[in-house]
Protein backbone atom coordinates (compact mmCIF):
# COMPACT_ATOMS: atom_id res chain seq x y z
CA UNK A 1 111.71 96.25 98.50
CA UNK A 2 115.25 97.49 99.25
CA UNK A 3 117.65 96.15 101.88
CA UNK A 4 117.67 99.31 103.66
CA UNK A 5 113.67 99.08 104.54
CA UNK A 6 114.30 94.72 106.00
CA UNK A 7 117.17 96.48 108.24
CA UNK A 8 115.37 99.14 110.15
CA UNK A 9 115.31 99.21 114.09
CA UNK A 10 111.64 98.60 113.90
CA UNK A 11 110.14 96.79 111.52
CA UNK A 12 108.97 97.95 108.20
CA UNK A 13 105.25 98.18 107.50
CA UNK A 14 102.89 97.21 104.93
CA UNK A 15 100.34 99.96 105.31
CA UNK A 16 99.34 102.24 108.27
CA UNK A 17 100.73 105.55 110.08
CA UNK A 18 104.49 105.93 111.25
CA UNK A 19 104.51 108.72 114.09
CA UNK A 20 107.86 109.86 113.95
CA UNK A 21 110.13 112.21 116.25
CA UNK A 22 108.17 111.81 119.25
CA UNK A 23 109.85 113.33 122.33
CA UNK A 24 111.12 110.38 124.03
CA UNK A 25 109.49 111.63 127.60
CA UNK A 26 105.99 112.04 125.54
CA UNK A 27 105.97 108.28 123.35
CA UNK A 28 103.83 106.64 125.97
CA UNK A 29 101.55 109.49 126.50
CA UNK A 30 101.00 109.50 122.97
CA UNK A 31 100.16 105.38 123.07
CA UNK A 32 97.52 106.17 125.76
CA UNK A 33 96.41 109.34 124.11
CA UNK A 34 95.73 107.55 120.68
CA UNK A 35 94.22 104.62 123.06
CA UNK A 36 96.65 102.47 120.30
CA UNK A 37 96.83 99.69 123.41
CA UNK A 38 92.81 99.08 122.37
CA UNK A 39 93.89 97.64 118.75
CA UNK A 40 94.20 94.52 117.19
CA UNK A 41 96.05 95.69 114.54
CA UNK A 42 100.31 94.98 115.17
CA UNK A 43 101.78 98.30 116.92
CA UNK A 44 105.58 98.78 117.15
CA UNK A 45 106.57 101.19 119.34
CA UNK A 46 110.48 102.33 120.26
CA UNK A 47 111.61 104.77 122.66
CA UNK A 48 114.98 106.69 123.05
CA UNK A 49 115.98 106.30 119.77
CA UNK A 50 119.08 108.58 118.65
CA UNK A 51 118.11 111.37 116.69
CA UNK A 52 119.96 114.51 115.31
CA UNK A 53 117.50 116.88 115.79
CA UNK A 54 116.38 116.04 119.25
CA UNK A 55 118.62 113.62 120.70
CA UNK A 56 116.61 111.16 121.80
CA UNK A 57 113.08 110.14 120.29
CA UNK A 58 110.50 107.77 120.39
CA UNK A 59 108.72 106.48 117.07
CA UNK A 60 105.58 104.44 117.03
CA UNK A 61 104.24 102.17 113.84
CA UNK A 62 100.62 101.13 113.54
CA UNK A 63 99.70 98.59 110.88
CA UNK A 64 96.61 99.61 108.66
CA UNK A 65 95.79 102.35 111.21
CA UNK A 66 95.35 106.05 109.60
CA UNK A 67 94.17 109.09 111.85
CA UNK A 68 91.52 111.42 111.82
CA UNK A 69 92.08 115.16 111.72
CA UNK A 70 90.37 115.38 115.59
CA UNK A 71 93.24 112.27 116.55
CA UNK A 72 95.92 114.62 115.10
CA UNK A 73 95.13 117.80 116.67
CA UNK A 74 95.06 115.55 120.33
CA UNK A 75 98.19 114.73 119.08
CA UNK A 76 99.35 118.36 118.36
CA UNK A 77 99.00 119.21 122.25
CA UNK A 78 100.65 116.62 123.92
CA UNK A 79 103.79 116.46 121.09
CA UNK A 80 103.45 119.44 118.64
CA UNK A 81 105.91 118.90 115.51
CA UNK A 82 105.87 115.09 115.19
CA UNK A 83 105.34 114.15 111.53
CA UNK A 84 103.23 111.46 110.42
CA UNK A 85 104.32 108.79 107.49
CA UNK A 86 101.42 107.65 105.56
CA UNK A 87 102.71 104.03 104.41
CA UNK A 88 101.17 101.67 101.51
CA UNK A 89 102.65 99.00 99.97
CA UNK A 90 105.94 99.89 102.31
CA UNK A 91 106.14 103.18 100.34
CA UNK A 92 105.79 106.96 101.95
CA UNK A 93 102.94 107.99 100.26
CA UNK A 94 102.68 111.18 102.24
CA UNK A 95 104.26 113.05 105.27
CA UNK A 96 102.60 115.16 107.51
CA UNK A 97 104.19 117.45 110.24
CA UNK A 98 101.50 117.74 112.60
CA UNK A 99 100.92 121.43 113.57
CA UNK A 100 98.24 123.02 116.53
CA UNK A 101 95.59 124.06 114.93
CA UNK A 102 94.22 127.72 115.42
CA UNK A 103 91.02 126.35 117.50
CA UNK A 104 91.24 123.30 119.92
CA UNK A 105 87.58 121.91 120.44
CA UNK A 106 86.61 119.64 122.74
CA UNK A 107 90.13 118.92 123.66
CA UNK A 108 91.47 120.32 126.50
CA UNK A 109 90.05 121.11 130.05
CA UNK A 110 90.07 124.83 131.11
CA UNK A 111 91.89 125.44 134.26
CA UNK A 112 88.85 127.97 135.77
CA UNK A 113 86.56 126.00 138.26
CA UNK A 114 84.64 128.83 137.52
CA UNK A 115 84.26 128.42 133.43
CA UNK A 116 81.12 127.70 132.49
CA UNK A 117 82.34 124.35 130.98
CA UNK A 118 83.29 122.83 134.17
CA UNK A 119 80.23 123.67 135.10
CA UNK A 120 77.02 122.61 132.26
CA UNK A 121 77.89 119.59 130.30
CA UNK A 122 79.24 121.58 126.85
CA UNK A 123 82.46 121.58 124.78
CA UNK A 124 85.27 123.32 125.76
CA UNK A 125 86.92 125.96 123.19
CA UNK A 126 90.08 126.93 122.99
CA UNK A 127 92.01 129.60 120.74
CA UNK A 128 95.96 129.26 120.45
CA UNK A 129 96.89 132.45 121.18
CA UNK A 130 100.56 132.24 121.12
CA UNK A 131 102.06 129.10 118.90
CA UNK A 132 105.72 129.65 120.18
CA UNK A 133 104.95 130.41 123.52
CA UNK A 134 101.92 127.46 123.38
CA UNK A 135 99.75 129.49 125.10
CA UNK A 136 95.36 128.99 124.90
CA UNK A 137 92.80 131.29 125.73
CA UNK A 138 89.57 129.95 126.50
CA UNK A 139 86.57 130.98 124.43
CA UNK A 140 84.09 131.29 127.14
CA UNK A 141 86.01 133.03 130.28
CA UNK A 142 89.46 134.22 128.38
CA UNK A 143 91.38 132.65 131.10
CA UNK A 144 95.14 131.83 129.77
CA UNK A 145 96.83 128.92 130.51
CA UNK A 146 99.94 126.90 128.69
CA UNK A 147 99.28 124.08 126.35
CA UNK A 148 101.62 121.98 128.28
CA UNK A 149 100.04 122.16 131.63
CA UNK A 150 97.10 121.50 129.88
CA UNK A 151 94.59 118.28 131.13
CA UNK A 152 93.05 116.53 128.49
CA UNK A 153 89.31 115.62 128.42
């Protein structure tokens, strides 16, 4: 292992996901969103971290933790364009810049008290209907409504 990994700001890890360029106002939402505070496995997290691209960012470590595809797309709507480190044996084995998908299931809470899925106990659908803009459209009443004003189910 090379003297650059032992002198990082947080500690290096043996295997498990590094969630990296976090905005720094969205690195605890992502703890509770991930419910990573209900683990036993170790969990470094740092917050306001200097960083080029964004100025500040937060960057969280979880030993032998690795996410599912339903995890990462939560992940997409509160902090779209974070990129995931897949570690083993200290290495990056893969990196991931984690995207919105096309289709949010079960994810999101429409903003119509009217929609039927405020309504009868069913999943909520959404379609991303403008990825710049980070706009959703629900399936079942087409109301509109921005990703980041979004609630969470």
């Amino acid at each position: 292992m090379s003297a650059n990994k032992k002198e990082r700001l947080v500690a290096a890890i043996k295997n498990g996901t590094v969630i990296d360029h976090i905005p720094a106002d969205k690195t605890f939402q992502v703890v509770a969103l991930l419910e990573l505070q209900t683990l036993n496995e170790p969990i470094s997290i740092g917050n306001n971290y200097a960083s080029k691209m964004m100025g500040k960012k937060g960057i969280i470590k979880v030993t032998d933790r690795f996410f599912t595809d339903e995890e990462i797309s939560r992940l997409s709507v509160v902090a779209p364009n974070v990129v995931l480190n897949i570690i083993k044996d200290y290495e990056v084995i893969e990196k991931k810049k984690v995207e919105t998908p096309a289709e949010l299931k079960g994810i999101v809470r429409c903003n119509n008290p009217k929609c039927i899925t405020n309504n009868e106990p069913m999943q909520t659908v959404f379609n991303v209907v403008d990825k710049d803009n980070r706009t959703l459209k629900c399936h079942y009443c087409d109301m509109e409504q921005a990703m980041d004003k979004a609630q969470l189910v």
